[in-house]
N, C-alpha and C. Protein backbone atom coordinates (compact mmCIF):
# COMPACT_ATOMS: atom_id res chain seq x y z
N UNK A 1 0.86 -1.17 0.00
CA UNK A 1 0.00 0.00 0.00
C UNK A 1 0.89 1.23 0.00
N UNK A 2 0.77 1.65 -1.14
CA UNK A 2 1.85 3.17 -1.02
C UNK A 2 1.79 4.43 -0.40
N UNK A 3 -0.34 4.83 -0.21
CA UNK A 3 -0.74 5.59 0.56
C UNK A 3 -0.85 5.11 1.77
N UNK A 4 -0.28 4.74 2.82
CA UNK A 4 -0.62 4.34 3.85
C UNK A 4 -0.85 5.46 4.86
N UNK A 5 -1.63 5.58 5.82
CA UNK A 5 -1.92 6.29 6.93
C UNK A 5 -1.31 5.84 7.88
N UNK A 6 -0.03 7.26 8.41
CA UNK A 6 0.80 7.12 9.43
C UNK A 6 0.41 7.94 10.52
N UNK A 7 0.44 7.31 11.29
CA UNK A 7 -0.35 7.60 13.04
C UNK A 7 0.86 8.74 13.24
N UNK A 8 0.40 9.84 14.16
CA UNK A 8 1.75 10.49 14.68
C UNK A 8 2.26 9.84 15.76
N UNK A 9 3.41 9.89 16.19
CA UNK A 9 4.10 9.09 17.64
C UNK A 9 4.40 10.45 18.28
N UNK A 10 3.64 10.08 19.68
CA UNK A 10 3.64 11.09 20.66
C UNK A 10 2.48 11.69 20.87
N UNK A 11 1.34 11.86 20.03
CA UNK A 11 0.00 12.53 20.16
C UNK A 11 -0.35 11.86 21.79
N UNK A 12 -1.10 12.88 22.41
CA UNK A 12 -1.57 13.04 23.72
C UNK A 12 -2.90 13.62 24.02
N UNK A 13 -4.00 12.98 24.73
CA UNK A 13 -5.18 13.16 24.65
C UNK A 13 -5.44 14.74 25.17
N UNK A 14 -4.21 14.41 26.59
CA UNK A 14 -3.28 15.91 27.43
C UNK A 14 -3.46 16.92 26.67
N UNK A 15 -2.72 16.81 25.66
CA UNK A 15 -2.36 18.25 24.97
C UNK A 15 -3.51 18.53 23.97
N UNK A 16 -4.24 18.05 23.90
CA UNK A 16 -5.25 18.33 22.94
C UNK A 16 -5.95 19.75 23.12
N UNK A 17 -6.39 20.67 22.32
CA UNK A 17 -7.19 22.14 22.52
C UNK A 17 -8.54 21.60 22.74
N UNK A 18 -8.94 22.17 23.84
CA UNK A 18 -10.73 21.84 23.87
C UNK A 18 -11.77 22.64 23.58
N UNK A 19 -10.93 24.14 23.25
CA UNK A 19 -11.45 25.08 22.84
C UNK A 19 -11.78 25.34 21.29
N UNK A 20 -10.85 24.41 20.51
CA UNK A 20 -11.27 24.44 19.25
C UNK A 20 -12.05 24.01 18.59
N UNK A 21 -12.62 24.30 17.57
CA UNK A 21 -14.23 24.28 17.24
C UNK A 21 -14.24 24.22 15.51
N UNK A 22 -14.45 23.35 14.76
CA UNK A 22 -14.87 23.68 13.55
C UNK A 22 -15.73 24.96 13.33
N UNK A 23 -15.49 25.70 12.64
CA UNK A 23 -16.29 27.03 11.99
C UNK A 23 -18.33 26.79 11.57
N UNK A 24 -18.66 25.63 11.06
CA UNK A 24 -19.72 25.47 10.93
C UNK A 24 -20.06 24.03 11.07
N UNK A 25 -21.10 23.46 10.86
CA UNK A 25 -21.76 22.06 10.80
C UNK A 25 -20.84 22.06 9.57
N UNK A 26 -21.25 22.52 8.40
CA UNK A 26 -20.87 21.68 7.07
C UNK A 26 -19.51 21.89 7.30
N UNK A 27 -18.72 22.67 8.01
CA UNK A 27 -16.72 22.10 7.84
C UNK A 27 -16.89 21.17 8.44
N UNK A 28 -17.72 20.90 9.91
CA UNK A 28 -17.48 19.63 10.00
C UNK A 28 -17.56 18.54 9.32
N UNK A 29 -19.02 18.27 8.44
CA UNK A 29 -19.47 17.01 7.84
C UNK A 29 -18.09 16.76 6.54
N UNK A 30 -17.73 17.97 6.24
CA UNK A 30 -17.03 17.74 5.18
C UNK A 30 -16.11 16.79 5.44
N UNK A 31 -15.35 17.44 6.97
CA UNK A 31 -13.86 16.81 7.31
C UNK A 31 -14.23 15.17 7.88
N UNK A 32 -15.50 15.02 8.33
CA UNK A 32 -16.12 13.88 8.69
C UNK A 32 -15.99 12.91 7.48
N UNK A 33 -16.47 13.71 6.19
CA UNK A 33 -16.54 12.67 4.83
C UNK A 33 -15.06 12.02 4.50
N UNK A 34 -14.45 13.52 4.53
CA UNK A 34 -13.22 12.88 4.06
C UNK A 34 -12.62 12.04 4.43
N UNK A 35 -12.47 11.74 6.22
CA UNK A 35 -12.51 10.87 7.04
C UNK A 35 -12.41 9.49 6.50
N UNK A 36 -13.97 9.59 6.73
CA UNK A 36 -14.50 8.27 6.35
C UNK A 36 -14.12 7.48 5.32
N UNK A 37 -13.70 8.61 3.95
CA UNK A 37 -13.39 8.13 2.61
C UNK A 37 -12.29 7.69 2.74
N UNK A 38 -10.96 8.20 3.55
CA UNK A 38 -9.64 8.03 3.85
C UNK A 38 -9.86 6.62 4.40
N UNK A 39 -10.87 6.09 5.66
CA UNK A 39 -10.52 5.00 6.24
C UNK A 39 -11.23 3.72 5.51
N UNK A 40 -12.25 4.06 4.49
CA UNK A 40 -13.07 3.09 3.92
C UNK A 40 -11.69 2.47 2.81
N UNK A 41 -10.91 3.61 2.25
CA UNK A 41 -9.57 3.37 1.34
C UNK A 41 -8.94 2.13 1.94
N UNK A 42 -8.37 2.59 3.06
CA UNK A 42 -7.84 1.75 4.41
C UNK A 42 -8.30 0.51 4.26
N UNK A 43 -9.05 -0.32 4.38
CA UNK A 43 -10.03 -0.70 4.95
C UNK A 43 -10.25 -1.84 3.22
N UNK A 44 -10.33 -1.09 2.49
CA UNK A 44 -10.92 -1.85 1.08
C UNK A 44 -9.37 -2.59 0.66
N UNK A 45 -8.02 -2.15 0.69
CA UNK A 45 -6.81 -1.94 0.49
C UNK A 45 -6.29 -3.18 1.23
N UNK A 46 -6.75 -3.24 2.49
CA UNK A 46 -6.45 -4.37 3.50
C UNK A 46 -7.02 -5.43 2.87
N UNK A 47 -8.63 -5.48 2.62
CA UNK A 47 -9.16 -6.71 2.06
C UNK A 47 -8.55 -7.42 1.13
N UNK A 48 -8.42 -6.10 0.20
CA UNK A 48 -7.96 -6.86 -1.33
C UNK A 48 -6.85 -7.64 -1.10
N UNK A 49 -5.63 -6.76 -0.64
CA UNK A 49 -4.84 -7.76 -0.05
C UNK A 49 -4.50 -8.65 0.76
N UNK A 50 -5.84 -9.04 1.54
CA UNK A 50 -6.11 -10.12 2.63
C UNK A 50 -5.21 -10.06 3.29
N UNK A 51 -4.90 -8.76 4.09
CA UNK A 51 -3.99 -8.61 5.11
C UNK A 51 -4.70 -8.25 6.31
N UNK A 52 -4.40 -8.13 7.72
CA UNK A 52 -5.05 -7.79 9.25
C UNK A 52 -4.36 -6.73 9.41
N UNK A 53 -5.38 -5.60 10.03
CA UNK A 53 -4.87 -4.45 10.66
C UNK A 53 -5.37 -3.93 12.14
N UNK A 54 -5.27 -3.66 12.45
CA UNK A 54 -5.91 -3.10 14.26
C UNK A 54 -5.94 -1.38 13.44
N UNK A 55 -7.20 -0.80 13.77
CA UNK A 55 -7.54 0.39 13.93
C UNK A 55 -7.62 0.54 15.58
N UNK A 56 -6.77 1.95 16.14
CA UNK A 56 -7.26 2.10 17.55
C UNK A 56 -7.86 3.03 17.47
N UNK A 57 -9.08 2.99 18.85
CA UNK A 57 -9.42 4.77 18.73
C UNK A 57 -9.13 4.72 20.07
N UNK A 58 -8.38 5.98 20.71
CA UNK A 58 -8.19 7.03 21.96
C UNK A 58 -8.90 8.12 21.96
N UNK A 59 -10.00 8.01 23.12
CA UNK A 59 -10.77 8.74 23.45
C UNK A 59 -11.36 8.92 24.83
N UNK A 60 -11.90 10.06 25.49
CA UNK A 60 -12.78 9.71 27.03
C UNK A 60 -13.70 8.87 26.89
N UNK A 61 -14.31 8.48 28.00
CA UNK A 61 -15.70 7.98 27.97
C UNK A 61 -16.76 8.80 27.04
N UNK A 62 -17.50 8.03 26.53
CA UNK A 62 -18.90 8.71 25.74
C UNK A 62 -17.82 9.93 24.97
N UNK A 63 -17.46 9.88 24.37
CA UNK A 63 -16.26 10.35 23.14
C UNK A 63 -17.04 9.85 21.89
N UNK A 64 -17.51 8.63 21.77
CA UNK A 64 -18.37 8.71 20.52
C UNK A 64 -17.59 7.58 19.89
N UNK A 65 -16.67 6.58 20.26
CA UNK A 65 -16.08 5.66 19.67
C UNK A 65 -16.50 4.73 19.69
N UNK A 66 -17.71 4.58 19.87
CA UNK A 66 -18.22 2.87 19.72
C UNK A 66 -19.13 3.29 18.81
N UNK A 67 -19.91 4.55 18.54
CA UNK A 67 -20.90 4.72 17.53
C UNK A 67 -20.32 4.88 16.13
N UNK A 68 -18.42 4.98 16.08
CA UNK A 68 -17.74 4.97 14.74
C UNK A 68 -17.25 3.54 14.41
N UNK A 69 -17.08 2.80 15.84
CA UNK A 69 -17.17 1.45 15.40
C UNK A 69 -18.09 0.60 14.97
């Protein structure tokens, strides 16, 4: 896979801004789509090549990671 998605090393839930805010609903949905399109890539890429991957998600409680799983 030549596009592969590289995790950063060192990201921290800590340092995260909590104050920052997408500008509207639709920047969000957008950056949401793209998302999705990026990990469905992921995801289709693995199959074809009948390879195993672990997706993690890091998040608080009720963060919303079981409703993306």
């Amino acid at each position: 896979m030549t596009d592969a998605v590289v995790a950063k090393r060192g990201f921290s839930l800590a340092a995260l801004d909590l104050d920052r805010q997408f500008d509207s609903k639709r920047s969000y949905e957008e950056a949401l789509a793209r998302t999705q399109i990026a990990m469905l890539a992921v995801e289709q890429t693995y199959s074809v090549d009948k390879r195993r991957g672990i997706i993690l998600f890091e998040g608080w409680d009720a963060g919303g990671k079981g409703g993306a799983i």
